[in-house]
C-alpha atoms as a PDB file:
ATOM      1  CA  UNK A   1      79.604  89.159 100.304  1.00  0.00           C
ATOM      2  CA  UNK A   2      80.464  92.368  98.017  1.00  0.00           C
ATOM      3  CA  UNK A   3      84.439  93.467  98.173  1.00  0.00           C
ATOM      4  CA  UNK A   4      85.269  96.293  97.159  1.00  0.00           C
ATOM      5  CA  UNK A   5      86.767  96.553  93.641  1.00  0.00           C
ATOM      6  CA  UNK A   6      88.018  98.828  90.783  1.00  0.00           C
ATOM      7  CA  UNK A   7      85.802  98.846  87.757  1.00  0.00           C
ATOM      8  CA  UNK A   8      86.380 100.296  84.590  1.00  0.00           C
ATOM      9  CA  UNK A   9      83.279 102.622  83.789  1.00  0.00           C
ATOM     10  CA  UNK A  10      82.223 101.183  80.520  1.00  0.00           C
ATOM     11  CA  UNK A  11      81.351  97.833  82.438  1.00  0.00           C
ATOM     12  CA  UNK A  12      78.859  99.601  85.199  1.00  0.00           C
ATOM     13  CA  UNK A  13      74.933 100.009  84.570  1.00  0.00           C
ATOM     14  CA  UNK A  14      74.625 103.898  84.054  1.00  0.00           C
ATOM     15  CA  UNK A  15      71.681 103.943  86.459  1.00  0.00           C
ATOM     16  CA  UNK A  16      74.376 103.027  89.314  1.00  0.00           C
ATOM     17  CA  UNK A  17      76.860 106.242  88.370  1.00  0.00           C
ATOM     18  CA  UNK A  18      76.702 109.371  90.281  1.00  0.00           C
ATOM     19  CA  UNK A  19      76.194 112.580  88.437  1.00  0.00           C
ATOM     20  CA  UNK A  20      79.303 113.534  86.531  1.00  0.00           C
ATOM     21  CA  UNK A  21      79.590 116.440  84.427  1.00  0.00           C
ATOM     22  CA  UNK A  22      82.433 117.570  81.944  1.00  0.00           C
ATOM     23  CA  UNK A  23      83.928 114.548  81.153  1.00  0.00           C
ATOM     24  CA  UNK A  24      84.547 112.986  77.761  1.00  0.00           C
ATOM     25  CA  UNK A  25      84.389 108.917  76.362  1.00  0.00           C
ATOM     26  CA  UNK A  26      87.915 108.074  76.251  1.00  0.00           C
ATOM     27  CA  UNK A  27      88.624 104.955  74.118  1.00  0.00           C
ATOM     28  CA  UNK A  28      91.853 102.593  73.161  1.00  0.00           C
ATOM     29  CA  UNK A  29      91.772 100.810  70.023  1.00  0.00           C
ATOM     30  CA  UNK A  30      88.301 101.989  68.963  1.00  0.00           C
ATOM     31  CA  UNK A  31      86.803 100.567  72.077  1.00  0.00           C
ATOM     32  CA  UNK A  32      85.313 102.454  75.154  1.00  0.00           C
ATOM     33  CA  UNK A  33      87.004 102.510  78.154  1.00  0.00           C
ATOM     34  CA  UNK A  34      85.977 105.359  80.015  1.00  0.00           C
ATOM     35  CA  UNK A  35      85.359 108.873  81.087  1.00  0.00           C
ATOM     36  CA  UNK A  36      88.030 111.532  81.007  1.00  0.00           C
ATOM     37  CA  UNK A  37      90.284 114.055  79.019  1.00  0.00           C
ATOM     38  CA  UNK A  38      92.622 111.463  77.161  1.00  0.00           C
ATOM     39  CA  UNK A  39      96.361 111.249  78.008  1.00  0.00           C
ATOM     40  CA  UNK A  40      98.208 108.121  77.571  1.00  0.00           C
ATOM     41  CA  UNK A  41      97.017 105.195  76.363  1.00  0.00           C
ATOM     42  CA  UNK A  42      97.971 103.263  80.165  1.00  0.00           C
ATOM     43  CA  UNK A  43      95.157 105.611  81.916  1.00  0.00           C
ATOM     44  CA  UNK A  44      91.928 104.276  82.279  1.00  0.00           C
ATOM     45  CA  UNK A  45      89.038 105.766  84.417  1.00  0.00           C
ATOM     46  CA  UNK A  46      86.724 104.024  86.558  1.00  0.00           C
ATOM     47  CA  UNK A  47      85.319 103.527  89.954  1.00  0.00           C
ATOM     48  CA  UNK A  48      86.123 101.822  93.106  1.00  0.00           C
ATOM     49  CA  UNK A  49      82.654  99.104  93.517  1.00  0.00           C
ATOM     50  CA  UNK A  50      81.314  96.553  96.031  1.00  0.00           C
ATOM     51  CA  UNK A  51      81.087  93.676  93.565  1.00  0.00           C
ATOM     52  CA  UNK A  52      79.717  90.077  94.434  1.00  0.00           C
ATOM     53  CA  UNK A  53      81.089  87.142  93.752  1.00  0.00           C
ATOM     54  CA  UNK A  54      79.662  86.546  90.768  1.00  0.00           C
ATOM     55  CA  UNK A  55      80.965  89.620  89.044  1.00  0.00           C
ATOM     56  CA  UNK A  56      77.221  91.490  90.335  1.00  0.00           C
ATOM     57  CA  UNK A  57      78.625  95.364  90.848  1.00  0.00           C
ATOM     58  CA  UNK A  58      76.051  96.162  93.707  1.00  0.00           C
ATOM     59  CA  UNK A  59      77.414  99.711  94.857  1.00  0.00           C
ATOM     60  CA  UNK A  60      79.642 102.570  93.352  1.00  0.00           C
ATOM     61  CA  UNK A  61      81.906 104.143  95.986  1.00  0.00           C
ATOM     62  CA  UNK A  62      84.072 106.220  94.320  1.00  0.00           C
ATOM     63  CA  UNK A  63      85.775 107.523  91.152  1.00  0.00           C
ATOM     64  CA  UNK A  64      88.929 106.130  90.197  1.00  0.00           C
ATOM     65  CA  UNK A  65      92.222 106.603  87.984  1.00  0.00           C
ATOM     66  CA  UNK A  66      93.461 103.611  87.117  1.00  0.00           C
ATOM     67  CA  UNK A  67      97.724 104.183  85.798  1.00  0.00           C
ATOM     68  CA  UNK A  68      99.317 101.141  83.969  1.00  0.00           C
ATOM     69  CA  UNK A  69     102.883 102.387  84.066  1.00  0.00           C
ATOM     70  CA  UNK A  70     104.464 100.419  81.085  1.00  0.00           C
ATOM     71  CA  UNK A  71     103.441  98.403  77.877  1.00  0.00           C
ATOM     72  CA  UNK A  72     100.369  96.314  78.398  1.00  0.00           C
ATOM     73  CA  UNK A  73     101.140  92.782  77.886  1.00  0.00           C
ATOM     74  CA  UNK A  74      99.168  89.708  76.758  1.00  0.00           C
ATOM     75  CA  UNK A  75      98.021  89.208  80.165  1.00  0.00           C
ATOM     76  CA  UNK A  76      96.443  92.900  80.517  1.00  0.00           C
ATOM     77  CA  UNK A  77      99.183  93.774  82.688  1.00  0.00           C
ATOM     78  CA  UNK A  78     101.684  96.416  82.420  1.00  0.00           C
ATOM     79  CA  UNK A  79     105.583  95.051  82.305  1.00  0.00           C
ATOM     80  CA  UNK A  80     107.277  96.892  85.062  1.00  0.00           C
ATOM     81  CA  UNK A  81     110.270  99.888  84.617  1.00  0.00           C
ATOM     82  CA  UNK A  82     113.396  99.374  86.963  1.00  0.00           C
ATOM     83  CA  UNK A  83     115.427 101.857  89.125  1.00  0.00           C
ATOM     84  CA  UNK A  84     118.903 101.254  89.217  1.00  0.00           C
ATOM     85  CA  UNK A  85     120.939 101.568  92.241  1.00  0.00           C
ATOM     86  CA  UNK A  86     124.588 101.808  92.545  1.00  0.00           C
ATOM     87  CA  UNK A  87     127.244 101.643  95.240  1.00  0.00           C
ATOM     88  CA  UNK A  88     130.596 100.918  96.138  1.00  0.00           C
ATOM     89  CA  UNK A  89     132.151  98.574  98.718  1.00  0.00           C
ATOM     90  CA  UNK A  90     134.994 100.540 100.457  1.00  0.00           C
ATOM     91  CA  UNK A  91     137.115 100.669 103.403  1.00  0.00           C
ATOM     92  CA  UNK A  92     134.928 102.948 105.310  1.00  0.00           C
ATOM     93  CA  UNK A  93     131.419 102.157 104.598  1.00  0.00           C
ATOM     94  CA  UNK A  94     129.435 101.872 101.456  1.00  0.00           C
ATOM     95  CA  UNK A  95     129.018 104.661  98.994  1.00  0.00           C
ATOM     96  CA  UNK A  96     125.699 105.397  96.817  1.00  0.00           C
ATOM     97  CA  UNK A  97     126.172 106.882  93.504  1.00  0.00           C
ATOM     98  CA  UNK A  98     123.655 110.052  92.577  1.00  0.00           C
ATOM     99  CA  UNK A  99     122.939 113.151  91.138  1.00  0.00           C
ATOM    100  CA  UNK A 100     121.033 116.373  91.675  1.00  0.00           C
ATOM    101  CA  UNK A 101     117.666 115.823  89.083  1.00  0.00           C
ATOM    102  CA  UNK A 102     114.909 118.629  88.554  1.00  0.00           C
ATOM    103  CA  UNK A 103     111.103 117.572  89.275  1.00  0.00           C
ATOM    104  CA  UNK A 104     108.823 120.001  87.340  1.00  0.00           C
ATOM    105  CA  UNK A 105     105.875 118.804  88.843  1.00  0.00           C
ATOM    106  CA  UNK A 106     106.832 118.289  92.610  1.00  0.00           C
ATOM    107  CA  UNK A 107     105.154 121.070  94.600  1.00  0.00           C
ATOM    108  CA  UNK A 108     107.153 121.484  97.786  1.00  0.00           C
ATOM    109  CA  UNK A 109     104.246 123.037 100.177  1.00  0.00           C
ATOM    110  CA  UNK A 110     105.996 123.210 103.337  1.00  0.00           C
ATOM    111  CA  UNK A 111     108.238 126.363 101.513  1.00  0.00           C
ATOM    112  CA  UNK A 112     105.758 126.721  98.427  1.00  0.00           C
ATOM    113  CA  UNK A 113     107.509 125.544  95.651  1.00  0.00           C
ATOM    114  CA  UNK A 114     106.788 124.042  92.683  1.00  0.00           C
ATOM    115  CA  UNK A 115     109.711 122.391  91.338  1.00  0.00           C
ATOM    116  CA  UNK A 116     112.510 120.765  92.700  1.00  0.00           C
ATOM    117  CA  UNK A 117     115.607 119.194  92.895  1.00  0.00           C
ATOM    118  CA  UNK A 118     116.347 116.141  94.211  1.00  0.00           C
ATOM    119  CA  UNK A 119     118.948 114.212  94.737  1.00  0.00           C
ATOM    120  CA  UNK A 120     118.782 110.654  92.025  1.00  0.00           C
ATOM    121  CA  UNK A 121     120.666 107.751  91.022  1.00  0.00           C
ATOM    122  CA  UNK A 122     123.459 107.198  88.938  1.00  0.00           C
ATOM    123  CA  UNK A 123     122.062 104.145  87.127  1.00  0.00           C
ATOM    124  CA  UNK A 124     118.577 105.850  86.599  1.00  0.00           C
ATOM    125  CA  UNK A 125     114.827 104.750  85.715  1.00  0.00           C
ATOM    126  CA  UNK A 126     114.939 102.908  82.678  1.00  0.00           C
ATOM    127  CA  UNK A 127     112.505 100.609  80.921  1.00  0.00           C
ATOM    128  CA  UNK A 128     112.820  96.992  81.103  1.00  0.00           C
ATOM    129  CA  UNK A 129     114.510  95.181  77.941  1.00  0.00           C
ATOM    130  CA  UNK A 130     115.623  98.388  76.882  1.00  0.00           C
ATOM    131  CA  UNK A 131     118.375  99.411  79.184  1.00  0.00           C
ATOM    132  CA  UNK A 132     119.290  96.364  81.287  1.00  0.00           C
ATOM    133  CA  UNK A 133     120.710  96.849  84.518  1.00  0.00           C
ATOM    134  CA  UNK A 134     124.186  95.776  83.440  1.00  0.00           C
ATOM    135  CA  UNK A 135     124.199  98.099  81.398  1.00  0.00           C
ATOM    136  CA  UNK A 136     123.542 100.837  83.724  1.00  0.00           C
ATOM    137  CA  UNK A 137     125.965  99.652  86.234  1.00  0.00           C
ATOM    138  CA  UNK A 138     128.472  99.480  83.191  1.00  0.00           C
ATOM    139  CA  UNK A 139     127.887 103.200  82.431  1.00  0.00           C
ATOM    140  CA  UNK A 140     128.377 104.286  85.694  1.00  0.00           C
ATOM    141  CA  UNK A 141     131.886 102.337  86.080  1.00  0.00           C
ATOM    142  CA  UNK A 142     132.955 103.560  82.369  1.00  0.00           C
ATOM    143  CA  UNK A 143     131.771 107.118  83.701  1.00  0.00           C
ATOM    144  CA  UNK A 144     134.207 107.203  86.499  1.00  0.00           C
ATOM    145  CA  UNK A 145     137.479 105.283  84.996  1.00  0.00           C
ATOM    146  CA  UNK A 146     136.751 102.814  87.866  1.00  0.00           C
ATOM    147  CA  UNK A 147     137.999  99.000  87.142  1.00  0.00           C
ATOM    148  CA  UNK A 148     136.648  96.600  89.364  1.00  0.00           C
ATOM    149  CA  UNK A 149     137.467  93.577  91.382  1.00  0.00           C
ATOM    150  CA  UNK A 150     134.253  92.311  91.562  1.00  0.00           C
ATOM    151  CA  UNK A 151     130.739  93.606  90.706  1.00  0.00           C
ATOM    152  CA  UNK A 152     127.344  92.132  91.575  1.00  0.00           C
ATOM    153  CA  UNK A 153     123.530  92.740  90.352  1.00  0.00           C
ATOM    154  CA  UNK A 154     120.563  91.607  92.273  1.00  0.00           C
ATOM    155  CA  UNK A 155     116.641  92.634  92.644  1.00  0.00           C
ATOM    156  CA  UNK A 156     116.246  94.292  95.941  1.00  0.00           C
ATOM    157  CA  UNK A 157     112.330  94.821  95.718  1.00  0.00           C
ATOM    158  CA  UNK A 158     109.291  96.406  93.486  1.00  0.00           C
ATOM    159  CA  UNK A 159     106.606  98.578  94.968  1.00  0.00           C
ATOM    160  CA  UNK A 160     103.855 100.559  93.641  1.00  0.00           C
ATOM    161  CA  UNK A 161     104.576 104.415  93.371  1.00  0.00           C
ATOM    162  CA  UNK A 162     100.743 105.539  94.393  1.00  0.00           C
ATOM    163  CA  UNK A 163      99.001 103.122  95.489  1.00  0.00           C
ATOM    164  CA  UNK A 164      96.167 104.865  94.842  1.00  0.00           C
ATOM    165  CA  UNK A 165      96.439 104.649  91.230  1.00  0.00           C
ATOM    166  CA  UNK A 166      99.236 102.957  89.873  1.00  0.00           C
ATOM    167  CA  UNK A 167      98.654  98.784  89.078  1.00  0.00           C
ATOM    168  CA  UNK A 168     102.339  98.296  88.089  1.00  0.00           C
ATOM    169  CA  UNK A 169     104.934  97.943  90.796  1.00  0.00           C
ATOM    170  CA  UNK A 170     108.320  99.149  90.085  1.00  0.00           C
ATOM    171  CA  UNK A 171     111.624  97.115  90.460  1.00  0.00           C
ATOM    172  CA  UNK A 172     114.607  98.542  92.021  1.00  0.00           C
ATOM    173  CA  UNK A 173     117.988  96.696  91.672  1.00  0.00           C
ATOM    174  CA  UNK A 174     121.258  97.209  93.368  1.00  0.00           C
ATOM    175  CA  UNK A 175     124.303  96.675  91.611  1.00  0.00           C
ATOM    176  CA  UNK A 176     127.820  96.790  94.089  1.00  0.00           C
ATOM    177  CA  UNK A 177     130.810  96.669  92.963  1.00  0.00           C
ATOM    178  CA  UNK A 178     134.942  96.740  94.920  1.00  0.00           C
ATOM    179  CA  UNK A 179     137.394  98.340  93.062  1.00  0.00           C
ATOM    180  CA  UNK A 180     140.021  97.601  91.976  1.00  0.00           C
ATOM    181  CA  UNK A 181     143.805  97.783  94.866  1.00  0.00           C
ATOM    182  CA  UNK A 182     144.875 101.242  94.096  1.00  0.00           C
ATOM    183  CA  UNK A 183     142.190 103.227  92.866  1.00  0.00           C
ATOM    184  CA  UNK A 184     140.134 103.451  96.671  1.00  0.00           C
ATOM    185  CA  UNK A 185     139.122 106.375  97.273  1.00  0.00           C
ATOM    186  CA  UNK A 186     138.146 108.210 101.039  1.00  0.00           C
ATOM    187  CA  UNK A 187     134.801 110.147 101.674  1.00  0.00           C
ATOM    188  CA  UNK A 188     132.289 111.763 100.194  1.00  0.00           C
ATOM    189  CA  UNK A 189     133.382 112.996  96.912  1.00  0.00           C
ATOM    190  CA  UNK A 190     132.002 114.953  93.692  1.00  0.00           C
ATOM    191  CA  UNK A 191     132.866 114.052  89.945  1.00  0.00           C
ATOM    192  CA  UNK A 192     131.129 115.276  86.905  1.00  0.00           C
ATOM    193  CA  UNK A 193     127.980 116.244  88.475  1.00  0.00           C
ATOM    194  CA  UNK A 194     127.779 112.662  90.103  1.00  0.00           C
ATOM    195  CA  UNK A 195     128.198 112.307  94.127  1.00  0.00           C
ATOM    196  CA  UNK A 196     129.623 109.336  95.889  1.00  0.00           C
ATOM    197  CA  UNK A 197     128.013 109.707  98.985  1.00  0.00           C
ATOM    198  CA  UNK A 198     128.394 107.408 102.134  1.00  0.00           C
ATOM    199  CA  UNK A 199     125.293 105.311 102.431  1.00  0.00           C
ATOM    200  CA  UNK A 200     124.392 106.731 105.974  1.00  0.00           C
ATOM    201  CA  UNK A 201     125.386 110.365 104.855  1.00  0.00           C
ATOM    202  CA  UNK A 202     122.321 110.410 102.297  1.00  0.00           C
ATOM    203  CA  UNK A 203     119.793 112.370 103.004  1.00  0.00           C
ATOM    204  CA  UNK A 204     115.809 111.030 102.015  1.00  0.00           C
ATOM    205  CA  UNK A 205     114.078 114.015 100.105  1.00  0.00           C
ATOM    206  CA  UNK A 206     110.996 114.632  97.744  1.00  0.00           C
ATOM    207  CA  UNK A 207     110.781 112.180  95.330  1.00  0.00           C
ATOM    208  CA  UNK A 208     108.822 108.747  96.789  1.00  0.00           C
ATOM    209  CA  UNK A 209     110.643 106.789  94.310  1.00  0.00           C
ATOM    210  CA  UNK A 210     114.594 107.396  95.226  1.00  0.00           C
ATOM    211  CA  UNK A 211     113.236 107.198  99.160  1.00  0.00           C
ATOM    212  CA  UNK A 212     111.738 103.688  98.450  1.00  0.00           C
ATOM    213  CA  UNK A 213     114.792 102.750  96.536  1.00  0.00           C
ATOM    214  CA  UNK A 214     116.703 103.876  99.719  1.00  0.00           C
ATOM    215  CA  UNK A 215     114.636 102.128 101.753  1.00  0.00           C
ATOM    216  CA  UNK A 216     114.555  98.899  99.826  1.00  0.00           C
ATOM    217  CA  UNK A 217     119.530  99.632  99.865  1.00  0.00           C
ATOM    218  CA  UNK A 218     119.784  99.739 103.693  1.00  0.00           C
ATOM    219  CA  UNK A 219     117.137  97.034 104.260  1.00  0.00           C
ATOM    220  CA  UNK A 220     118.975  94.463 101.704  1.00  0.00           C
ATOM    221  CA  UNK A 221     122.549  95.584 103.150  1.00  0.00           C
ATOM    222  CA  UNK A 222     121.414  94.796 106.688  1.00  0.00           C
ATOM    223  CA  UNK A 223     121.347  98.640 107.842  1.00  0.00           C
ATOM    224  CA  UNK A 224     117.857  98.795 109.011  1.00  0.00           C
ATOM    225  CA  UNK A 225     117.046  95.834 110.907  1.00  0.00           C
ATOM    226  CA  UNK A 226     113.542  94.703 113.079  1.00  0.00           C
ATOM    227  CA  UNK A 227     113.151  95.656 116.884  1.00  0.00           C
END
């Protein structure tokens, strides 16, 4: 029974393709990998197939991007990036650290815009190995002049950011920290560009990857729970 399967063109009979027009060979490393105006190296084009068990490719559906979002490793797969998340235990709830980012290439069509600002995390999208998340939580605290009592790092999920497209999931840690008896501070607040905002006081907005982040925070600290 054929399943239906992403191919990478150079591996599909050209007597199966549809007729495509205007596209270019797009190698890596000398060796053909596709059709397609070259970007990065991590974007290969293909086609979504019906393939048989035995590898046979028996229809062509559909054309394909095919994103690997990160260095490709020994096992053809990218390494995943992480998001950092970080908030503060307090007396009155739990505060998420952020900042107002620009998105060039968001187009906001319900008030035609293209551009936008969003609302992002402290502790950022960084690359694994090359910006650990302690060191991203440490930033944050050094940022602020907070000393903590205690302080805590843990994966809270990975997703893929287009499914459509994108192999690599992303991983989004949480790192929660108490500070400190004496330096507590009460309600939403504003320093150096970065807000403390009360978990429940954040607002979702245009950019998939903070909402999944947020959506990954209130499931792990219990604030979303099954019917």
């Amino acid at each position: 029974m054929a399943t239906q399967k992403f191919v990478p063109v150079s591996k599909i009979d050209s007597k199966l393709l549809p007729e495509i027009q205007n596209y270019l060979p797009m190698y890596q490393n000398g060796i053909f990998v596709g059709l397609g105006k070259p970007g990065k190296d991590s974007y290969i084009r293909g086609f979504v197939c019906d393939v048989e068990d035995d590898g046979t490719i028996v229809k062509v559906r559909y054309d394909a991007l095919k994103k690997f979002d990160g260095p490709i490793g020994e096992d053809g797969h990218a390494t995943p990036s992480a998001v950092m998340v970080v908030v503060e235990r307090r007396a009155d709830g739990i505060y998420l650290y952020c900042a107002p980012e620009y998105r060039v290439f968001i187009y906001d069509h319900v008030n035609n815009q293209l551009g936008v600002t969003v609302m992002g995390f402290a502790g950022g999208f960084t690359e694994k190995g090359k910006k650990p998340a302690e060191t991203a939580l440490a930033e944050v605290l050094h940022e602020h002049g907070i000393v903590v009592k205690d302080a805590e790092i843990v994966r809270i999920g990975y997703a893929s950011d287009n499914r459509a497209m994108t192999e690599t999931c992303i991983e989004y840690y949480l790192g929660i920290f108490t500070r400190q008896v004496g330096q507590d501070l009460q309600g939403d607040e504003v320093i150096q560009k970065t807000e403390a905002i009360r978990v429940d006081h954040f607002v979702p907005g245009l950019d998939g990857i903070v909402d999944t982040a947020y959506a990954f925070l209130v499931s792990h600290l219990g604030l979303v729970k099954p019917i």
